[in-house]
C-alpha atoms as a PDB file:
ATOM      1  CA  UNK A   1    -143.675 -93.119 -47.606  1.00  0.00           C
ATOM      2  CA  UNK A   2    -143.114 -96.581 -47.809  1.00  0.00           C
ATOM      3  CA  UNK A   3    -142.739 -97.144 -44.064  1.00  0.00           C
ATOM      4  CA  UNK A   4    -146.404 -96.191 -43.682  1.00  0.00           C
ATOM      5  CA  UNK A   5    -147.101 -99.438 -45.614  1.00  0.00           C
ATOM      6  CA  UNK A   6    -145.296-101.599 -43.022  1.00  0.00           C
ATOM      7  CA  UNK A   7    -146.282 -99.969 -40.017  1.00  0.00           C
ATOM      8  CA  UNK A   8    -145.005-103.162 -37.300  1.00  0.00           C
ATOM      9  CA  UNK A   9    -141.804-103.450 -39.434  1.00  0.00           C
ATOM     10  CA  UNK A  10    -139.183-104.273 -36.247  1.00  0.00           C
ATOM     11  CA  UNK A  11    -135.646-104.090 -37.680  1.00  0.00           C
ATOM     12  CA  UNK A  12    -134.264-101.225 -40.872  1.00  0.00           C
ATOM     13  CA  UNK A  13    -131.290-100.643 -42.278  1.00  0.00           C
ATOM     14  CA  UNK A  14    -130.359 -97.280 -43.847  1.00  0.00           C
ATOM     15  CA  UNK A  15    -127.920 -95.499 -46.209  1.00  0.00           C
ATOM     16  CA  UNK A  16    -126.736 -91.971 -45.472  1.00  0.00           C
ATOM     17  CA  UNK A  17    -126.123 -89.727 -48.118  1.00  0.00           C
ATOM     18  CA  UNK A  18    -123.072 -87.547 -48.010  1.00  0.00           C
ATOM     19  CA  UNK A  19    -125.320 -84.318 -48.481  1.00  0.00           C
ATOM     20  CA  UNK A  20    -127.207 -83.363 -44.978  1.00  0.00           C
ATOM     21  CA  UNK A  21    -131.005 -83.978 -45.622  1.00  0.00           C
ATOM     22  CA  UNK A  22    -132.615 -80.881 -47.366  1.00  0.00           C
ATOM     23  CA  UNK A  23    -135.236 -78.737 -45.181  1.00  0.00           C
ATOM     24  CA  UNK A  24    -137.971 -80.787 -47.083  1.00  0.00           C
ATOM     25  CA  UNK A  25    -136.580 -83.847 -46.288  1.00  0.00           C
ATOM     26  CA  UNK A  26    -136.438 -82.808 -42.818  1.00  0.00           C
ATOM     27  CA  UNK A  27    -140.175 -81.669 -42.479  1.00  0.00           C
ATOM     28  CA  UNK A  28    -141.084 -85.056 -44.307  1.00  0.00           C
ATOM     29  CA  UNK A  29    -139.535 -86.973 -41.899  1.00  0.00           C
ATOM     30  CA  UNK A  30    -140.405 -85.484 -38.604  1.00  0.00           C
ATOM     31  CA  UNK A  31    -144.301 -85.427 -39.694  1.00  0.00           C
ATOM     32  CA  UNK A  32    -144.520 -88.162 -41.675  1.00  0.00           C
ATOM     33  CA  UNK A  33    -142.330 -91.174 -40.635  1.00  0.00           C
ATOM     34  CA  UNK A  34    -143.479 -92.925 -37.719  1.00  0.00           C
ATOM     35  CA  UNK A  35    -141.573 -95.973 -36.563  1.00  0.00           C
ATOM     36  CA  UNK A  36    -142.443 -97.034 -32.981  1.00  0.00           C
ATOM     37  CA  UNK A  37    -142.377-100.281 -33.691  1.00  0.00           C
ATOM     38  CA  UNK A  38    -138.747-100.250 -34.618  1.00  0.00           C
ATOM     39  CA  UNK A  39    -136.225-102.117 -32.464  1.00  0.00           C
ATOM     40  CA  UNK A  40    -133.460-102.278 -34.491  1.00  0.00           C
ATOM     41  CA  UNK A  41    -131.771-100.007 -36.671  1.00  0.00           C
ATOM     42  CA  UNK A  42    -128.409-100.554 -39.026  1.00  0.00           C
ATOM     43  CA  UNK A  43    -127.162 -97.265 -40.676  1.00  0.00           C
ATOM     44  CA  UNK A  44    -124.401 -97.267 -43.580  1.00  0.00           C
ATOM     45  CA  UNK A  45    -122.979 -94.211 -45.722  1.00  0.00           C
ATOM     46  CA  UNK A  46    -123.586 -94.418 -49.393  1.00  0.00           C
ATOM     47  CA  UNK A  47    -119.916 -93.299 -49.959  1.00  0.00           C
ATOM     48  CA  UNK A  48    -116.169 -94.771 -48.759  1.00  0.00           C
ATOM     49  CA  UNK A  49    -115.462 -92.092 -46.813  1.00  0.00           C
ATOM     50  CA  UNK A  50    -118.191 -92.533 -43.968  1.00  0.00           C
ATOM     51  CA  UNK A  51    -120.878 -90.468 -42.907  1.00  0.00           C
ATOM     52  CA  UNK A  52    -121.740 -87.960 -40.067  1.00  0.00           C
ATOM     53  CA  UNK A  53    -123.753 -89.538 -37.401  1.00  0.00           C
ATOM     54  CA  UNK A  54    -125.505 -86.362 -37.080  1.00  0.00           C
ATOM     55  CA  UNK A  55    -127.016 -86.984 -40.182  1.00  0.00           C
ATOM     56  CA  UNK A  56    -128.953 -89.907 -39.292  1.00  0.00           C
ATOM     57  CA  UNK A  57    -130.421 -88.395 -36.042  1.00  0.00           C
ATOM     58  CA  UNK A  58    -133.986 -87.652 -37.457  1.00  0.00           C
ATOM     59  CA  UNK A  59    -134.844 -91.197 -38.738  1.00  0.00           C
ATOM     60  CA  UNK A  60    -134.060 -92.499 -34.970  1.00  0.00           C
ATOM     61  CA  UNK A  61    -135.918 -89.677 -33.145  1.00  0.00           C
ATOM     62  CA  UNK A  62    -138.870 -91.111 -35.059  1.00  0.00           C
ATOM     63  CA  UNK A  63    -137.656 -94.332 -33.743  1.00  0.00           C
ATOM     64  CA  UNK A  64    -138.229 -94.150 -29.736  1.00  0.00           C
ATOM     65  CA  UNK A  65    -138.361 -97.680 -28.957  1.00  0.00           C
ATOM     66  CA  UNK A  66    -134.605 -98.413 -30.651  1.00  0.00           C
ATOM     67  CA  UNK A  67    -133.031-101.281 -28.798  1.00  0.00           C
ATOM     68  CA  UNK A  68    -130.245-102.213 -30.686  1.00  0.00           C
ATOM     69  CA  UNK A  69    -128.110-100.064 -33.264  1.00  0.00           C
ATOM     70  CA  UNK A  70    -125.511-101.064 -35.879  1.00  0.00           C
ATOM     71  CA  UNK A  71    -123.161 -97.966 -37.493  1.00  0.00           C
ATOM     72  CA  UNK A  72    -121.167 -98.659 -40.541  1.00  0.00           C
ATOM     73  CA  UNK A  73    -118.586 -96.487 -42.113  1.00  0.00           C
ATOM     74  CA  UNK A  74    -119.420 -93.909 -39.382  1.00  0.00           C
ATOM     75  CA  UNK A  75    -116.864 -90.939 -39.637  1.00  0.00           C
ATOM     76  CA  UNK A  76    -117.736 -88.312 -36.842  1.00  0.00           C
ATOM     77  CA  UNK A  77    -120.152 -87.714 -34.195  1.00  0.00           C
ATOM     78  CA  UNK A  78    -120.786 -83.732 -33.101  1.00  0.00           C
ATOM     79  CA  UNK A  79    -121.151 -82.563 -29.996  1.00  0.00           C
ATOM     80  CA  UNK A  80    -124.989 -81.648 -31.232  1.00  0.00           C
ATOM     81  CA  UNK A  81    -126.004 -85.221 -31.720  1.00  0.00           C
ATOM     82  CA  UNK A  82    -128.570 -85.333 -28.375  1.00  0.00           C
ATOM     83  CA  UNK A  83    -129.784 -82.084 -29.686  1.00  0.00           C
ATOM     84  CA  UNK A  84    -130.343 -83.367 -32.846  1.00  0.00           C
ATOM     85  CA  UNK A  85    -132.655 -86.434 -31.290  1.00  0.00           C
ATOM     86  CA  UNK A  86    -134.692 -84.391 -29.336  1.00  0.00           C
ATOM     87  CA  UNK A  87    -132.577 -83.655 -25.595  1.00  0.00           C
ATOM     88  CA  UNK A  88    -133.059 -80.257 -24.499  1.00  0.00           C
ATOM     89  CA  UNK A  89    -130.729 -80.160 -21.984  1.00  0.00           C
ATOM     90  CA  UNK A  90    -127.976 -81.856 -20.253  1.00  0.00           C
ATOM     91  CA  UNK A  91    -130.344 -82.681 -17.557  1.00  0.00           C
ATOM     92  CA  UNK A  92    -132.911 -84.642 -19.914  1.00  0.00           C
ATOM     93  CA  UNK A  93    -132.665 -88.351 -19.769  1.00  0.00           C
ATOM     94  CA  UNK A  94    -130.503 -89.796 -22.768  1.00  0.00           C
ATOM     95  CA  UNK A  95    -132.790 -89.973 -26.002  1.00  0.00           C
ATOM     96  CA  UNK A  96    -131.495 -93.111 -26.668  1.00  0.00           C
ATOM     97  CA  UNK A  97    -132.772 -94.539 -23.470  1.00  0.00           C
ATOM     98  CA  UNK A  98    -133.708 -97.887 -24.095  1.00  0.00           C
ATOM     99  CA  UNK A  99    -130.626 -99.263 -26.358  1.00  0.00           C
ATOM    100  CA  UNK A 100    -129.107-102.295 -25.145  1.00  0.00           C
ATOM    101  CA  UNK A 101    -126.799-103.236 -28.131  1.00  0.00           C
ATOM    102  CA  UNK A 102    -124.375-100.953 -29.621  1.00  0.00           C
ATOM    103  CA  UNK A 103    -122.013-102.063 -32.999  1.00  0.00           C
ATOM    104  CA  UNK A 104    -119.732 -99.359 -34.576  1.00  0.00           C
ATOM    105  CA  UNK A 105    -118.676-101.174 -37.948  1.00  0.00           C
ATOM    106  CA  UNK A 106    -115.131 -99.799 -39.516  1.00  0.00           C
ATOM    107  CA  UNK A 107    -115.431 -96.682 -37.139  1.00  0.00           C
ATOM    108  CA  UNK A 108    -113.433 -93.600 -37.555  1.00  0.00           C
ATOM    109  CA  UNK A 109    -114.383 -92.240 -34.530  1.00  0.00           C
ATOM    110  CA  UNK A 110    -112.331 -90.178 -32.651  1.00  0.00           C
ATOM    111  CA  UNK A 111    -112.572 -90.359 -28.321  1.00  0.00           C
ATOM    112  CA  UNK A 112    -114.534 -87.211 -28.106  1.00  0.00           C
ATOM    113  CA  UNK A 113    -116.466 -88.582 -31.061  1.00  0.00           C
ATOM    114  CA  UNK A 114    -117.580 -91.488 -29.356  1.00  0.00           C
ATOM    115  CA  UNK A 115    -117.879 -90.504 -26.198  1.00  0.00           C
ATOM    116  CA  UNK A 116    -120.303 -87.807 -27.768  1.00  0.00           C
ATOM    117  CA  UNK A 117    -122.478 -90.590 -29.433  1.00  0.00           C
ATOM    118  CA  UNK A 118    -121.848 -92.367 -25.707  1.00  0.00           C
ATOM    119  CA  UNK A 119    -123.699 -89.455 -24.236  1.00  0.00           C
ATOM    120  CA  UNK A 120    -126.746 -90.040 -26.238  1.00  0.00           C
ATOM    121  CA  UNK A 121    -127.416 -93.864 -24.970  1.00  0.00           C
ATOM    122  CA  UNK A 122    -129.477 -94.803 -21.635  1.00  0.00           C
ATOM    123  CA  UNK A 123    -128.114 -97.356 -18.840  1.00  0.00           C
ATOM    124  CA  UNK A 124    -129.499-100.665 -20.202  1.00  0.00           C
ATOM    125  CA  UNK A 125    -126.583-100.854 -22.524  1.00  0.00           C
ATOM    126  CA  UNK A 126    -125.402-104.878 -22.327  1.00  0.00           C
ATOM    127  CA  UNK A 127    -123.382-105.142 -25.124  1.00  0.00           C
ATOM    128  CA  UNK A 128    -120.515-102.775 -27.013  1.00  0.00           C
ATOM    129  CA  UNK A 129    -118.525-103.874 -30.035  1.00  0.00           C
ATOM    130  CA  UNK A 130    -116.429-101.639 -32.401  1.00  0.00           C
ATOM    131  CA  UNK A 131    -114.034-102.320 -35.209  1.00  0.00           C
ATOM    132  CA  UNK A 132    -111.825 -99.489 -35.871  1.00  0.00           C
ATOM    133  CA  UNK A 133    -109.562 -98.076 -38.195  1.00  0.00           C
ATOM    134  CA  UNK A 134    -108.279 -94.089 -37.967  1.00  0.00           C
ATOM    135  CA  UNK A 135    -107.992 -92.790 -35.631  1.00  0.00           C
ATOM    136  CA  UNK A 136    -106.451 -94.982 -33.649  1.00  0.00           C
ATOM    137  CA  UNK A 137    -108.568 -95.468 -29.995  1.00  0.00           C
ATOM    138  CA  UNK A 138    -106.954 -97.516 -27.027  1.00  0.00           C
ATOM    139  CA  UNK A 139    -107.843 -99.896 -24.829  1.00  0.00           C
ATOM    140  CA  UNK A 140    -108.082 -97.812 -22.168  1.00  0.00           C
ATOM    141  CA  UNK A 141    -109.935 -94.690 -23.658  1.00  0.00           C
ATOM    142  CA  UNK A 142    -112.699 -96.747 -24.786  1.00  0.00           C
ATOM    143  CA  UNK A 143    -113.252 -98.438 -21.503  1.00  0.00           C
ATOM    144  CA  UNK A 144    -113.079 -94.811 -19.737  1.00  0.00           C
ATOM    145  CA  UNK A 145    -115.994 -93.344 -21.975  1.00  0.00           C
ATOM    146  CA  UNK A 146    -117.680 -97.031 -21.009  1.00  0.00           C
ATOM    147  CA  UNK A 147    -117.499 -96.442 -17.243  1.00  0.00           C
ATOM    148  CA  UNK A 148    -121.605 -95.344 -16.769  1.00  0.00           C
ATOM    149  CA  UNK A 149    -122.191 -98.766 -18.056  1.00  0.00           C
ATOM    150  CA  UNK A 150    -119.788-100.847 -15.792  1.00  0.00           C
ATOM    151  CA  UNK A 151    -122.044-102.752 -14.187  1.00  0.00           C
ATOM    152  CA  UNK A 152    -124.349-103.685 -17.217  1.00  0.00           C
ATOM    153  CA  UNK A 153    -122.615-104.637 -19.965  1.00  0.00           C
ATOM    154  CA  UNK A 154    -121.786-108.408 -20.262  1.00  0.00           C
ATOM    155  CA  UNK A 155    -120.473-108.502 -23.949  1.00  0.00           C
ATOM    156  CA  UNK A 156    -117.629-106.207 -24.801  1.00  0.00           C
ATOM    157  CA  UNK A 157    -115.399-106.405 -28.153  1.00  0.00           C
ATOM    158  CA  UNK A 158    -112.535-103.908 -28.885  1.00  0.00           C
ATOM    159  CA  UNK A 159    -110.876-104.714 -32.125  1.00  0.00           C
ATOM    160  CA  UNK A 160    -109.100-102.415 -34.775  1.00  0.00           C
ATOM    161  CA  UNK A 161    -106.959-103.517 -37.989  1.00  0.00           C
ATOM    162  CA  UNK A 162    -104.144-100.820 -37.312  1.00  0.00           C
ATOM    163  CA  UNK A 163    -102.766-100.729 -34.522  1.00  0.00           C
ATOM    164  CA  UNK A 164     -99.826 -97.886 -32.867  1.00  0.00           C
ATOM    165  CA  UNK A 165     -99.175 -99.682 -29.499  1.00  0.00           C
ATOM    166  CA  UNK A 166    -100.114 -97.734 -26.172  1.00  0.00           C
ATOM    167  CA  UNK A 167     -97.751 -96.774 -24.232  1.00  0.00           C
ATOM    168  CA  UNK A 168     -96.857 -98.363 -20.583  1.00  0.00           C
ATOM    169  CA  UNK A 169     -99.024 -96.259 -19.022  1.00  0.00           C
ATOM    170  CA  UNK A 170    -102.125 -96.810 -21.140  1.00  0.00           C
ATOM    171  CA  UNK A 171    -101.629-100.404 -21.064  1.00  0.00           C
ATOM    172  CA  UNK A 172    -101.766-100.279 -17.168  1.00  0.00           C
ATOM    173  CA  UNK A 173    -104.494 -98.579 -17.120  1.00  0.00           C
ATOM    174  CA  UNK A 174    -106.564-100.622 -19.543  1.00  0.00           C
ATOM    175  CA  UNK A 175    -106.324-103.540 -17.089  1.00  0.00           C
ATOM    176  CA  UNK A 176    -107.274-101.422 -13.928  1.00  0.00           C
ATOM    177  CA  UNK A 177    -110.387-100.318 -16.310  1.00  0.00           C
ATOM    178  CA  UNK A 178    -111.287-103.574 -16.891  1.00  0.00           C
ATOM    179  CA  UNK A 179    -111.556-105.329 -13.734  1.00  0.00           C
ATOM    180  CA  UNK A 180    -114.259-102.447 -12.938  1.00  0.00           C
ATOM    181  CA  UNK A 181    -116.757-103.861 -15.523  1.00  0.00           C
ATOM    182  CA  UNK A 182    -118.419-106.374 -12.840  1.00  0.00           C
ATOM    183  CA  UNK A 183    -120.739-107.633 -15.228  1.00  0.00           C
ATOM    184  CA  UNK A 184    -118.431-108.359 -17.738  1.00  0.00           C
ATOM    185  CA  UNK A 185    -119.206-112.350 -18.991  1.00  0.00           C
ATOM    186  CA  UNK A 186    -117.590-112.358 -22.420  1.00  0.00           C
ATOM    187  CA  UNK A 187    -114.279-110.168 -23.869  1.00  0.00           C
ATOM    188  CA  UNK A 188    -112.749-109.631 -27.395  1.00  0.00           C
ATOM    189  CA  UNK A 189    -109.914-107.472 -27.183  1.00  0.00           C
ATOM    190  CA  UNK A 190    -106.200-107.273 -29.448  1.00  0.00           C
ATOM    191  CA  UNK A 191    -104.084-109.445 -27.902  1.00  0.00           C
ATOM    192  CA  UNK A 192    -101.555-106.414 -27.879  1.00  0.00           C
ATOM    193  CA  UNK A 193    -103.785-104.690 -25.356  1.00  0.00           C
ATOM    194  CA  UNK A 194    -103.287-107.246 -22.736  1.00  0.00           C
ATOM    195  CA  UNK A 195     -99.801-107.946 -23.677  1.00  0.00           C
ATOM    196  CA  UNK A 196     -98.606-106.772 -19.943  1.00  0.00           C
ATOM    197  CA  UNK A 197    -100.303-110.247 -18.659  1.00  0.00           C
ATOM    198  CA  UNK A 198     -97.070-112.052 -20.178  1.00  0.00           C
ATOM    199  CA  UNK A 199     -95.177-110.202 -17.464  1.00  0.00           C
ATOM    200  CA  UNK A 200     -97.134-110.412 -14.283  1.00  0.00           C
ATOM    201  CA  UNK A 201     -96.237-112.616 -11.289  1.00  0.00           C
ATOM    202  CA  UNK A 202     -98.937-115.414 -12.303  1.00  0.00           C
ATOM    203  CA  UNK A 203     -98.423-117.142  -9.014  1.00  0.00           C
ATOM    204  CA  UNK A 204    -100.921-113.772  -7.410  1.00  0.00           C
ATOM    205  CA  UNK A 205    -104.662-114.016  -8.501  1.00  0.00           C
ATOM    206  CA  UNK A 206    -105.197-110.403  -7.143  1.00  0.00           C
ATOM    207  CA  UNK A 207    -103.209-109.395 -10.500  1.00  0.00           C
ATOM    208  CA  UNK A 208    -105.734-110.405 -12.732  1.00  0.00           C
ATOM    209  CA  UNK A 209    -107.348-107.715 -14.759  1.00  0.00           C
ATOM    210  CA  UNK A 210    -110.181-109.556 -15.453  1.00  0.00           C
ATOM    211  CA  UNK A 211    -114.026-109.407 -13.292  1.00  0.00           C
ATOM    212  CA  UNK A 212    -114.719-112.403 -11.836  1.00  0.00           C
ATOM    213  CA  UNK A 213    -117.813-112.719 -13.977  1.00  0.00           C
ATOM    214  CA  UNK A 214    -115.797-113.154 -17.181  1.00  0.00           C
ATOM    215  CA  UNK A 215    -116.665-116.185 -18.833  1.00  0.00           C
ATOM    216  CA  UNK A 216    -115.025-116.056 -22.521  1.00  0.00           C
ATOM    217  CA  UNK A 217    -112.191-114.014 -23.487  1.00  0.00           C
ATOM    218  CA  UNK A 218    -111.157-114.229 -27.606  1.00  0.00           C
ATOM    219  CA  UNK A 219    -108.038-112.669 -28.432  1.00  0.00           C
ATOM    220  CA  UNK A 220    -106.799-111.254 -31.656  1.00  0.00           C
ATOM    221  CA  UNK A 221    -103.265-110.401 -32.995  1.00  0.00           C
ATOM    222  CA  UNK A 222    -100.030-112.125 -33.110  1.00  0.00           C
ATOM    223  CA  UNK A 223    -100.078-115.853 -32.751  1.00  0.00           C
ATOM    224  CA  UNK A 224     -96.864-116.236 -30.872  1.00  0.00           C
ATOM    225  CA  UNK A 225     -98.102-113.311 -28.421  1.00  0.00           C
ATOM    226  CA  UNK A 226    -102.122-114.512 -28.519  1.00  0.00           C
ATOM    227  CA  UNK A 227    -100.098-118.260 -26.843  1.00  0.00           C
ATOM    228  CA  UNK A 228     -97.911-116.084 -24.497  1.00  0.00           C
ATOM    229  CA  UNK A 229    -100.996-114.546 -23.286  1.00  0.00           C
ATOM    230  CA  UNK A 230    -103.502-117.609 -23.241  1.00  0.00           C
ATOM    231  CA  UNK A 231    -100.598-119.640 -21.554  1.00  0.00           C
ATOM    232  CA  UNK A 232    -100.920-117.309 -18.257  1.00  0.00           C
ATOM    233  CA  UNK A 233    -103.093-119.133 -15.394  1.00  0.00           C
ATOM    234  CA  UNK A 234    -104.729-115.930 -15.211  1.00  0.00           C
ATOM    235  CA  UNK A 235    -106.301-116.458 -19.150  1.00  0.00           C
ATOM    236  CA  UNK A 236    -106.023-120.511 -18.979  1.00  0.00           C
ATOM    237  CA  UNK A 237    -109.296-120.949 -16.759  1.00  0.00           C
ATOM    238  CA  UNK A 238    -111.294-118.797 -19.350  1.00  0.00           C
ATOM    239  CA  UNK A 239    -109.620-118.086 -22.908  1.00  0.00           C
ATOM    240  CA  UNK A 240    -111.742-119.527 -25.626  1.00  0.00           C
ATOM    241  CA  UNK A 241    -110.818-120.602 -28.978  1.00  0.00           C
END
C-alpha cells in the first residue's frame, strides 16, 4: 500500500465510499496498514449524502496515536463505533484516548449520534467545533453530551445554518451548561442561543452564563440581535469582532 512508502507521514485525509469496505478490504487493512505515526486524520464521503462514521473505524484503529480528527459530510454514528475501533467493553478506556481536537464539518448528526462518537474519545479533548445542518442539535444538548470534558476544553464552536429556535427551557439551560465548562477561554456560538442575555438584569454579575476563564466569545446570526447581545456588560468585557 502506498502508506508503507511514507511510513512517518503525520497528518491524512480520507474519502469514504458509500459501500462498507469488502471483507478483503478489511483483512488488508487490519494487517497491512500501519500508521502510528499519524496525528491527524480528516475523513470526507465520496458522495452528497454523507457517510457512516462506522465506516471509517478501521483506518483509525490502525491509527493509535490520533490527536486531532476532522469529519466532513458525516451522516450517522452507531452505537457499535467503539466496537468497531477495538473497545471490548464499556469498561475499556476510550480507543480514541489521546484526541485533543475534534471538527464535525456539515454534520448530520443526530444527539445519540454524537454522543455515540463522544463515547469513543479520551479526556484530553481541548477543543470541539461542529457545523451542522439536519437534524437540528441545540445549544444545550451538545453541551450535555460535552460534560466529561468540562474542565478541559478551552475552544468550543457551536454553529449550524438552519436553525428551529429552542424553546425557553432549552435556552435556560444552555447558559447553566455553559458556565460549568471552567476551562472554557474562547466561544463561537449562534447568537440565537444566547438570545436570553438581552433580558437579564445586567446590573448582577452572578447572571452571567459565561466561566470566568472565557476570553473571546464570536457570535453569529442576526445583526440587530448579535448588537443586542454584545451591548450587555456581561458580553462587552469579552465579545470579539
Amino acid at each position: 500500500m502506498l502508506f508503507q512508502l511514507v511510513p512517518n507521514l503525520e497528518a491524512g485525509r480520507f474519502f469514504i465510499p458509500d459501500e462498507p469496505f469488502s471483507a478483503s478490504d478489511m483483512d488488508l487493512i487490519s494487517h497491512n496498514l500501519s500508521l502510528k505515526s499519524l496525528r491527524k486524520l480528516a475523513f470526507r464521503g465520496i458522495i452528497r449524502r454523507g457517510f457512516l462514521l462506522d465506516r471509517a473505524a478501521p483506518i483509525m484503529r490502525s491509527a493509535p496515536n490520533l490527536e486531532v480528527l476532522y469529519f466532513e459530510n458525516c451522516t450517522a454514528v452507531t452505537n457499535l463505533f467503539s466496537a468497531f475501533l477495538g473497545r471490548d467493553s464499556p469498561t475499556d478506556p476510550p480507543p480514541l484516548s489521546r484526541i485533543t481536537e475534534l471538527s464535525l464539518a456539515d454534520s448530520r448528526l443526530a444527539v445519540g449520534a454524537l454522543a455515540a462518537l463522544l463515547d469513543a474519545v479520551g479526556p484530553r479533548l481541548s477543543k470541539f467545533s461542529i457545523q451542522r445542518t439536519a437534524p437540528i442539535l441545540d445549544f444545550d444538548q451538545v453541551l450535555t453530551v460535552l460534560q466529561p470534558w468540562k474542565s478541559t476544553l478551552k475552544g468550543l464552536s457551536i454553529i449550524t445554518s438552519q436553525k428551529t429556535p429552542s424553546g425557553p427551557a432549552g435556552l435556560i439551560s444552555g447558559l447553566f451548561l455553559l458556565r460549568e465548562f471552567h476551562a472554557l477561554e474562547t466561544l463561537c456560538a449562534e447568537a440565537e442561543d444566547l438570545k436570553l442575555l438581552e433580558y437579564l438584569d445586567h446590573d448582577s454579575t452572578n447572571l452571567s452564563p459565561f466561566p470566568s476563564s472565557l476570553r473571546s466569545l464570536r457570535l453569529r446570526g442576526n445583526s440587530r440581535q448579535v448588537a443586542a447581545i454584545k451591548g450587555s456588560p456581561l458580553v462587552a468585557a469579552i465579545a470579539k469582532t
